[in-house]
PDB file of N, CA and C in Angstrom:
ATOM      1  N   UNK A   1       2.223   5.733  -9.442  1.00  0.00           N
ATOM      2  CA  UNK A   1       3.432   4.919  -9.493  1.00  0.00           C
ATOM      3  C   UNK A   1       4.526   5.503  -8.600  1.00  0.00           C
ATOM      4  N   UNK A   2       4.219   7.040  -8.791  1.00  0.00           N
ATOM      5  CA  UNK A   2       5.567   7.381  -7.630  1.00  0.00           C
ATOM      6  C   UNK A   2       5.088   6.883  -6.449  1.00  0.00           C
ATOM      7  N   UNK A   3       4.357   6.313  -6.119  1.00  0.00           N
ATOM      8  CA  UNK A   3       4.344   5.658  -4.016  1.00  0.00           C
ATOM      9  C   UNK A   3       5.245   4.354  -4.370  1.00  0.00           C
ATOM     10  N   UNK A   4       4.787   3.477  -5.774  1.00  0.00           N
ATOM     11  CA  UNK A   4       5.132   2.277  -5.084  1.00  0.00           C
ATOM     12  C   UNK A   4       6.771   2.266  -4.619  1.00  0.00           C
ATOM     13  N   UNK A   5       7.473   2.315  -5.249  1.00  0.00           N
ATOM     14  CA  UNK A   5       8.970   1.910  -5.015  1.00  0.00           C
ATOM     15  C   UNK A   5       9.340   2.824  -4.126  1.00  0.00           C
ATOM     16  N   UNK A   6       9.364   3.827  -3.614  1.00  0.00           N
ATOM     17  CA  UNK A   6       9.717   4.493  -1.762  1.00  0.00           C
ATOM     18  C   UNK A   6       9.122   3.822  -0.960  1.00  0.00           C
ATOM     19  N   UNK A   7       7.740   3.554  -1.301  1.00  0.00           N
ATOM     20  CA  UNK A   7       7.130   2.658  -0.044  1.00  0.00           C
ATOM     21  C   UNK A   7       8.179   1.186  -0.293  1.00  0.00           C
ATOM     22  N   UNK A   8       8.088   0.914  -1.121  1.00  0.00           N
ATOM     23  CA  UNK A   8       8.696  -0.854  -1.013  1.00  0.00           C
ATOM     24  C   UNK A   8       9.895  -0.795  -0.192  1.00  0.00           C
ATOM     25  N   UNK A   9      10.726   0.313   0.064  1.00  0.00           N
ATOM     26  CA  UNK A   9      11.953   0.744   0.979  1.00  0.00           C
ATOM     27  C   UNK A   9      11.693   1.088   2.080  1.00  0.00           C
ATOM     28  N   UNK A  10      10.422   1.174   2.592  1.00  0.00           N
ATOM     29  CA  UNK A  10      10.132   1.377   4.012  1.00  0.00           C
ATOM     30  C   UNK A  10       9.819   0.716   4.779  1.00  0.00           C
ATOM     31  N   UNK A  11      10.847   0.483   6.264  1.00  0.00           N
ATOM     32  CA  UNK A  11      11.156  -0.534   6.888  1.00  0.00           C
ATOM     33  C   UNK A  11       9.602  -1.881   7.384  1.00  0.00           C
ATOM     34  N   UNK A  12       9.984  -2.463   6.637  1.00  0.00           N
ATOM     35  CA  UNK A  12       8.764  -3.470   7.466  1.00  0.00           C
ATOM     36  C   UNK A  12       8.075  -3.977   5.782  1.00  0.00           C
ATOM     37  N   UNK A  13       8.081  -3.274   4.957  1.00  0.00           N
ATOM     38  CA  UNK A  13       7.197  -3.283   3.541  1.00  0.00           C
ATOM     39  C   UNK A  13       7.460  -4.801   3.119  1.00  0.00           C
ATOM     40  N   UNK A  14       6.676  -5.301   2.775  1.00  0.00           N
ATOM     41  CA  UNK A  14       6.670  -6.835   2.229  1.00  0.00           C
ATOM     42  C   UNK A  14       6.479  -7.496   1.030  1.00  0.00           C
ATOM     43  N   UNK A  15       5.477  -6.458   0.338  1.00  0.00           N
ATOM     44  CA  UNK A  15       4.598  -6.720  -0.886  1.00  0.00           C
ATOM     45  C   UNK A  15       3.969  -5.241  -1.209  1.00  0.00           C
ATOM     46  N   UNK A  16       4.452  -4.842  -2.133  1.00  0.00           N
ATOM     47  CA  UNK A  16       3.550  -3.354  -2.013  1.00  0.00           C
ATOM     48  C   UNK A  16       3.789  -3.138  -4.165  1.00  0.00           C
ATOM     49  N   UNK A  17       2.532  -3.597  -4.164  1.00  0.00           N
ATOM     50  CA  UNK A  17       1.977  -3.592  -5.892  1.00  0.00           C
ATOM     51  C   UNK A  17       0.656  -2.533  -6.111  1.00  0.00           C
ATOM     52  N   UNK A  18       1.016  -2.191  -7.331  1.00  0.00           N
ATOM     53  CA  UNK A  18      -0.278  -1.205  -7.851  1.00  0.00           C
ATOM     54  C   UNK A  18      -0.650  -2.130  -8.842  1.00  0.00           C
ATOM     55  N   UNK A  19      -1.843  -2.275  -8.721  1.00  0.00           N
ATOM     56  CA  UNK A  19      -2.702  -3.191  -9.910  1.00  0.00           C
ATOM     57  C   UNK A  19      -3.579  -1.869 -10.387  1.00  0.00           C
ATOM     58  N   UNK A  20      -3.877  -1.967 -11.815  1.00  0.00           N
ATOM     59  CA  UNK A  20      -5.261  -1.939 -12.557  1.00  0.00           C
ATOM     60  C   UNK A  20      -6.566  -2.768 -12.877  1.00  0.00           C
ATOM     61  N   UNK A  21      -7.817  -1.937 -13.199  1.00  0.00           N
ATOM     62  CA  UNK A  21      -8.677  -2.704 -13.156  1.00  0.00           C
ATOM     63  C   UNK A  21      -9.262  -2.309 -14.397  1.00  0.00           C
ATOM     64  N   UNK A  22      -9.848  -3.569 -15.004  1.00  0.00           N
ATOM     65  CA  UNK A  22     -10.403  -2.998 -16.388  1.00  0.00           C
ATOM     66  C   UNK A  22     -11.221  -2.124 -16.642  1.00  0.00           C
ATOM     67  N   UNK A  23     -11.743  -1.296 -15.436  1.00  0.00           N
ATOM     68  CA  UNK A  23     -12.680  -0.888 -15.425  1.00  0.00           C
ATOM     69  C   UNK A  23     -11.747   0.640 -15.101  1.00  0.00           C
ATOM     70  N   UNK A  24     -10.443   0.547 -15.512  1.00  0.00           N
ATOM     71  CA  UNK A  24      -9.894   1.952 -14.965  1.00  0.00           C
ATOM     72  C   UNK A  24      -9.433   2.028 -13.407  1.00  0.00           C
ATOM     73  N   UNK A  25     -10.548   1.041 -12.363  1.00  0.00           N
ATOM     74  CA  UNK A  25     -10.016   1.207 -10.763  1.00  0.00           C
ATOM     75  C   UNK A  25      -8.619   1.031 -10.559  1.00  0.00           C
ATOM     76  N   UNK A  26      -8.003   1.692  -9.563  1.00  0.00           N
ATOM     77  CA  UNK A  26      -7.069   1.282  -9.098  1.00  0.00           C
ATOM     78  C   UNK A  26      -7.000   0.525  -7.492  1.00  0.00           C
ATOM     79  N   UNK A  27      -5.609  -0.414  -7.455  1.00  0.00           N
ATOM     80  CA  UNK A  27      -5.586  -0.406  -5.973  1.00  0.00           C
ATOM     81  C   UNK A  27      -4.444  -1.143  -5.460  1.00  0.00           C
ATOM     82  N   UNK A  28      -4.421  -0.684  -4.707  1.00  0.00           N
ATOM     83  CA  UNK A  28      -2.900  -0.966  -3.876  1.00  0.00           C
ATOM     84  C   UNK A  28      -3.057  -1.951  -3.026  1.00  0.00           C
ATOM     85  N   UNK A  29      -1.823  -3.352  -3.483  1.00  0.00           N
ATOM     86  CA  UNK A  29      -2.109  -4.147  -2.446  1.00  0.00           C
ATOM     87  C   UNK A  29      -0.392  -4.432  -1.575  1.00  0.00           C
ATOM     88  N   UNK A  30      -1.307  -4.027  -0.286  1.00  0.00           N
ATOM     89  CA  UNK A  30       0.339  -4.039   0.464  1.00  0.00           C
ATOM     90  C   UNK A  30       0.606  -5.135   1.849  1.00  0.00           C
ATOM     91  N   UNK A  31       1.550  -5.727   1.803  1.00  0.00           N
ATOM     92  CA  UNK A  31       1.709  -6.545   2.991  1.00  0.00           C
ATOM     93  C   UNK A  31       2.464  -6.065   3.783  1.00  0.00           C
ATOM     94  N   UNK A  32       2.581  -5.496   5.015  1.00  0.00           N
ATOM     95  CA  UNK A  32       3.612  -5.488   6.601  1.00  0.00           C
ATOM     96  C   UNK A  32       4.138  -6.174   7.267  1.00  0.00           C
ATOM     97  N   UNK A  33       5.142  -6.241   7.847  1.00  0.00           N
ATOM     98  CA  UNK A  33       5.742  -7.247   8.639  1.00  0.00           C
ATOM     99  C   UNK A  33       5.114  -7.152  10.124  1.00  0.00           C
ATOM    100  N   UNK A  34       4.365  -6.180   9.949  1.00  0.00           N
ATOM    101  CA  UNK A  34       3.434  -5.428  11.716  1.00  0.00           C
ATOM    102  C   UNK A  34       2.629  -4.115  11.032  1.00  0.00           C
ATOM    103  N   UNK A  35       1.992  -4.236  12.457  1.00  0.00           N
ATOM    104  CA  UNK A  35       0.712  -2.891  12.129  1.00  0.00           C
ATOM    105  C   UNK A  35       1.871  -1.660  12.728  1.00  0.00           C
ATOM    106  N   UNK A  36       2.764  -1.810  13.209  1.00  0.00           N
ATOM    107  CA  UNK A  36       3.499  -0.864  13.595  1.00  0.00           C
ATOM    108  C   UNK A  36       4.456  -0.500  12.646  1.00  0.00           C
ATOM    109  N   UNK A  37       4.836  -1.155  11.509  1.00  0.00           N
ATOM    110  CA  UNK A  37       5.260  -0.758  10.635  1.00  0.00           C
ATOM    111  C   UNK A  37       4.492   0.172   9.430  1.00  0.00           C
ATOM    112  N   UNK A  38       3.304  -0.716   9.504  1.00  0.00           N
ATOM    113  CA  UNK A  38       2.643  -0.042   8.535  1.00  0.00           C
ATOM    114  C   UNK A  38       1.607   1.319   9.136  1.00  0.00           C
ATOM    115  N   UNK A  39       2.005   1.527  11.003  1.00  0.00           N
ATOM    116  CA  UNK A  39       1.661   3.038  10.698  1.00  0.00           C
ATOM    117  C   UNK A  39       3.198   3.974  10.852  1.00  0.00           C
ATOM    118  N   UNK A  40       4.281   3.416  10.652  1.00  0.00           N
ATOM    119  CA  UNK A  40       4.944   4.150  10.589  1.00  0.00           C
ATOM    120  C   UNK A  40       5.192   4.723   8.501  1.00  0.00           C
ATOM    121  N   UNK A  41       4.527   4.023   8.125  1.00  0.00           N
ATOM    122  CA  UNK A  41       4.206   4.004   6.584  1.00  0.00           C
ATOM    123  C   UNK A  41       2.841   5.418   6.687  1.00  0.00           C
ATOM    124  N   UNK A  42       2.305   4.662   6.931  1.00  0.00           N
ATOM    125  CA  UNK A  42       1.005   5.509   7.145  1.00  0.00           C
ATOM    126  C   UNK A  42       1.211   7.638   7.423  1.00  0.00           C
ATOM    127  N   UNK A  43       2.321   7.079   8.436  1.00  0.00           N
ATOM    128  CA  UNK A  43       2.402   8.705   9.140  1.00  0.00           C
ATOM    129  C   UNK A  43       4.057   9.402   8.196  1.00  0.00           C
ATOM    130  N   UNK A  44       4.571   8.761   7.329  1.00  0.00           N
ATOM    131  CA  UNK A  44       5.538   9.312   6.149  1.00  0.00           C
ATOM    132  C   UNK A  44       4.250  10.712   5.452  1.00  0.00           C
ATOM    133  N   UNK A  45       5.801  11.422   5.445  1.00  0.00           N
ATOM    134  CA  UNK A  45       4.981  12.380   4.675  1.00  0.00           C
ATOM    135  C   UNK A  45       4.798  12.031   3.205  1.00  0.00           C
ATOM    136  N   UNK A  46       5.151  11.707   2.920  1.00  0.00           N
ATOM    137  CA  UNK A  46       5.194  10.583   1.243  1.00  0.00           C
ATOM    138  C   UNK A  46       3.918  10.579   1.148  1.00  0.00           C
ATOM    139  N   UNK A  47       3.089   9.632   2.047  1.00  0.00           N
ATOM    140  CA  UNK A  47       1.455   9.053   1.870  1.00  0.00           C
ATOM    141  C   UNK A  47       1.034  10.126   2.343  1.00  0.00           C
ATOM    142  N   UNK A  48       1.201  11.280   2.901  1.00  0.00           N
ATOM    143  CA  UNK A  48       0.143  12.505   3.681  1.00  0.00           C
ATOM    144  C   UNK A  48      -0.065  12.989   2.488  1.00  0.00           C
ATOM    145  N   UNK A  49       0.953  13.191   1.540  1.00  0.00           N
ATOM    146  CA  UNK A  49       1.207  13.943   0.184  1.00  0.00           C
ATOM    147  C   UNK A  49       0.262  13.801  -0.756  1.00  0.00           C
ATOM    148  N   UNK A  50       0.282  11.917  -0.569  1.00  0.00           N
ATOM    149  CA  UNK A  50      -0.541  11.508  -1.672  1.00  0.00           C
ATOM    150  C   UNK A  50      -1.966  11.402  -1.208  1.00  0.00           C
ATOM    151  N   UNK A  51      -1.911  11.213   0.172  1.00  0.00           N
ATOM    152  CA  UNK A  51      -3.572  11.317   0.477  1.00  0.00           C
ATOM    153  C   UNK A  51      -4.204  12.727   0.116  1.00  0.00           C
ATOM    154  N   UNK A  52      -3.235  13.520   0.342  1.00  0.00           N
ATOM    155  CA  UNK A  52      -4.090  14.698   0.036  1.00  0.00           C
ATOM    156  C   UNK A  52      -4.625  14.858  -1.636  1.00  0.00           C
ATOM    157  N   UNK A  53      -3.458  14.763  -2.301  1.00  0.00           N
ATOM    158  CA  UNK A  53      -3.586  14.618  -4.186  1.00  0.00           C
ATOM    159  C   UNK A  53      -4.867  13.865  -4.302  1.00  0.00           C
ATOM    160  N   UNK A  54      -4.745  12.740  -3.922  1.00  0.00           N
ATOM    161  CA  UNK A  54      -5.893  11.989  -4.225  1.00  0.00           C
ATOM    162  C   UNK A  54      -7.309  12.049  -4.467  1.00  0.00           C
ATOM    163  N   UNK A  55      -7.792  12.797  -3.511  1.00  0.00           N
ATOM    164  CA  UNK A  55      -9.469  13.061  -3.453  1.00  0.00           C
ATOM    165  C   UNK A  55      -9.357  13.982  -4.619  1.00  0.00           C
ATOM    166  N   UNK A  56      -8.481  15.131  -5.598  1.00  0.00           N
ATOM    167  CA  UNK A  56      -8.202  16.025  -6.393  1.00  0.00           C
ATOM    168  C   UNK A  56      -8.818  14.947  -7.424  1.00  0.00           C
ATOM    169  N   UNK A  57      -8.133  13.634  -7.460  1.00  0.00           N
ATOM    170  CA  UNK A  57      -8.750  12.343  -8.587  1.00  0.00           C
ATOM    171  C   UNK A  57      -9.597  11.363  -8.476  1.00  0.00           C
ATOM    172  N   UNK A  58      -9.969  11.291  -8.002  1.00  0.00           N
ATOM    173  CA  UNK A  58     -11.095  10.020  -7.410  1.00  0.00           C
ATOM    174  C   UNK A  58     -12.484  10.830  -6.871  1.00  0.00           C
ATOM    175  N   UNK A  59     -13.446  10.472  -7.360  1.00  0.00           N
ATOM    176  CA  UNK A  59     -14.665  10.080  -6.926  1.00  0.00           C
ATOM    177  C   UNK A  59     -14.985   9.704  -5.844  1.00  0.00           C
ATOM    178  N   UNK A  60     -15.479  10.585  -4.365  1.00  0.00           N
ATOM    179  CA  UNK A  60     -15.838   9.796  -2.885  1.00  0.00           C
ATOM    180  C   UNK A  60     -14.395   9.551  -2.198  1.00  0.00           C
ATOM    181  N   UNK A  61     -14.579   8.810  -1.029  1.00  0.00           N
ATOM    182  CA  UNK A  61     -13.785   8.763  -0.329  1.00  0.00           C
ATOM    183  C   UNK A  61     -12.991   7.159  -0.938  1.00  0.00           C
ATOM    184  N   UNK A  62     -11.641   7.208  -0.338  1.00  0.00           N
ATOM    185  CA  UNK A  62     -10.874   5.662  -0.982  1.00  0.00           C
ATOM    186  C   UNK A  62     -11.017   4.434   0.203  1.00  0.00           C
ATOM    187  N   UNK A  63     -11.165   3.926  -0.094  1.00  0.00           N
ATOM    188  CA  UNK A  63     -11.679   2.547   0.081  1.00  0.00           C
ATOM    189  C   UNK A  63     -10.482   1.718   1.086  1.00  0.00           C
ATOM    190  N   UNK A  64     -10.558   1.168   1.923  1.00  0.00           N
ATOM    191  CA  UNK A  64      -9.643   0.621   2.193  1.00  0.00           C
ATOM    192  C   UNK A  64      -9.857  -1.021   3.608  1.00  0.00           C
ATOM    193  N   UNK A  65      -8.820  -1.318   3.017  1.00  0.00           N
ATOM    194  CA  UNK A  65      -9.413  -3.225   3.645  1.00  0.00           C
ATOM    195  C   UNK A  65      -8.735  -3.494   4.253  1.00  0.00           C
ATOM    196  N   UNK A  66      -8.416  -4.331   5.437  1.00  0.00           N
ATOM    197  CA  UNK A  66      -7.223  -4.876   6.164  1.00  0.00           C
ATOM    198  C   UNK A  66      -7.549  -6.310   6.882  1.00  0.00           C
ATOM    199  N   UNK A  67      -6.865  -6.794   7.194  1.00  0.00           N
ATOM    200  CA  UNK A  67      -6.891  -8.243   7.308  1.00  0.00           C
ATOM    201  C   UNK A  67      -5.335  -9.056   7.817  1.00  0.00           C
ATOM    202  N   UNK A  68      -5.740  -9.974   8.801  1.00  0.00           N
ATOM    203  CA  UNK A  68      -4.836 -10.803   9.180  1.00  0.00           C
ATOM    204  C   UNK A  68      -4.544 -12.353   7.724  1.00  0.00           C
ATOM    205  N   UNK A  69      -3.155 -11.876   7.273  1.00  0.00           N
ATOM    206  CA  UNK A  69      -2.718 -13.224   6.547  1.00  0.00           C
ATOM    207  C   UNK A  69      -3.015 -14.450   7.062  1.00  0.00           C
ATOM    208  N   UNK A  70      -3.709 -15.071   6.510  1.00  0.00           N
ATOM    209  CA  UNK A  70      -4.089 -16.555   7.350  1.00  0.00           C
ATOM    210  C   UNK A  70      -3.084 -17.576   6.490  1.00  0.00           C
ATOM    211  N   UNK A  71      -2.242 -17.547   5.020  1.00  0.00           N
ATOM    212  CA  UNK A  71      -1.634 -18.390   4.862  1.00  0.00           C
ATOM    213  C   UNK A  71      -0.330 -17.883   4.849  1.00  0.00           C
ATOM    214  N   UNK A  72       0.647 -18.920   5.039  1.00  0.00           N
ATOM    215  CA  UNK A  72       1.847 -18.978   5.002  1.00  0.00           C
ATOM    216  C   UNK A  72       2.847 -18.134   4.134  1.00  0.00           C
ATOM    217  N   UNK A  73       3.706 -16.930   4.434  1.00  0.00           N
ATOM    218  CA  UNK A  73       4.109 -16.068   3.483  1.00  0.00           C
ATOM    219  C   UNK A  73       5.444 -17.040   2.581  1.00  0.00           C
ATOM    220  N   UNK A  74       4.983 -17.135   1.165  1.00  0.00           N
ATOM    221  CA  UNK A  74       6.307 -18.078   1.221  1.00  0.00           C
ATOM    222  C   UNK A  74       7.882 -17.842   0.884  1.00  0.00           C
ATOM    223  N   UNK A  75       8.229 -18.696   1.036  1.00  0.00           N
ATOM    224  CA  UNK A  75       9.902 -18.239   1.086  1.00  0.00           C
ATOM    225  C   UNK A  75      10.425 -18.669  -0.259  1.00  0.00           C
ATOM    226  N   UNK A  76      11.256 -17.324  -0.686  1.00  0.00           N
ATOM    227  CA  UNK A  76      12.298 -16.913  -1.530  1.00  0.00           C
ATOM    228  C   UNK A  76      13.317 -17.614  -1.485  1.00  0.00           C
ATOM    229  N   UNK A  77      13.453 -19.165  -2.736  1.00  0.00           N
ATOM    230  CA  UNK A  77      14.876 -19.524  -2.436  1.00  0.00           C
ATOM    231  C   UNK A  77      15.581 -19.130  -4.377  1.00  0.00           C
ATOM    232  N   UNK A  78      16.804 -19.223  -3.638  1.00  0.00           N
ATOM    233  CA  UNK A  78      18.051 -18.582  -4.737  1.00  0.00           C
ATOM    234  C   UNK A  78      17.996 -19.929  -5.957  1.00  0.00           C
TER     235      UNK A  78
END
């Protein structure tokens, strides 16, 4: 839980949720406004921190997916 809300403050962040899985999995689903944002996310020492912690908890290496949004992000009205 400490990544999500620093990451959600880092410039470009769009969508950045921690889900559970009934099965105990975890996983992070995050949207960018650019791939250049999200390696300036990437190269924070914040995530170096946590990449390292991580393998300390998890089983194998972590998993990870990426993909172009094909629908429409929608808009926030007041």
């Amino acid at each position: 839980m400490g990544l999500v809300e620093p990451s959600r403050g880092h410039e470009g962040s769009l969508e950045y949720h921690l889900h559970e899985q009934e099965d105990g999995r975890f996983f992070l689903y995050e949207v960018w406004r650019s791939q250049e944002d999200l390696d300036r996310h990437n190269a924070t020492e914040l995530l170096r921190d946590f990449m390292k912690e991580l393998t300390r908890h998890v089983d194998g290496a972590p998993e990870a997916y990426s993909g172009v949004m094909r629908s429409a992000y929608p808009s926030i009205s007041d």
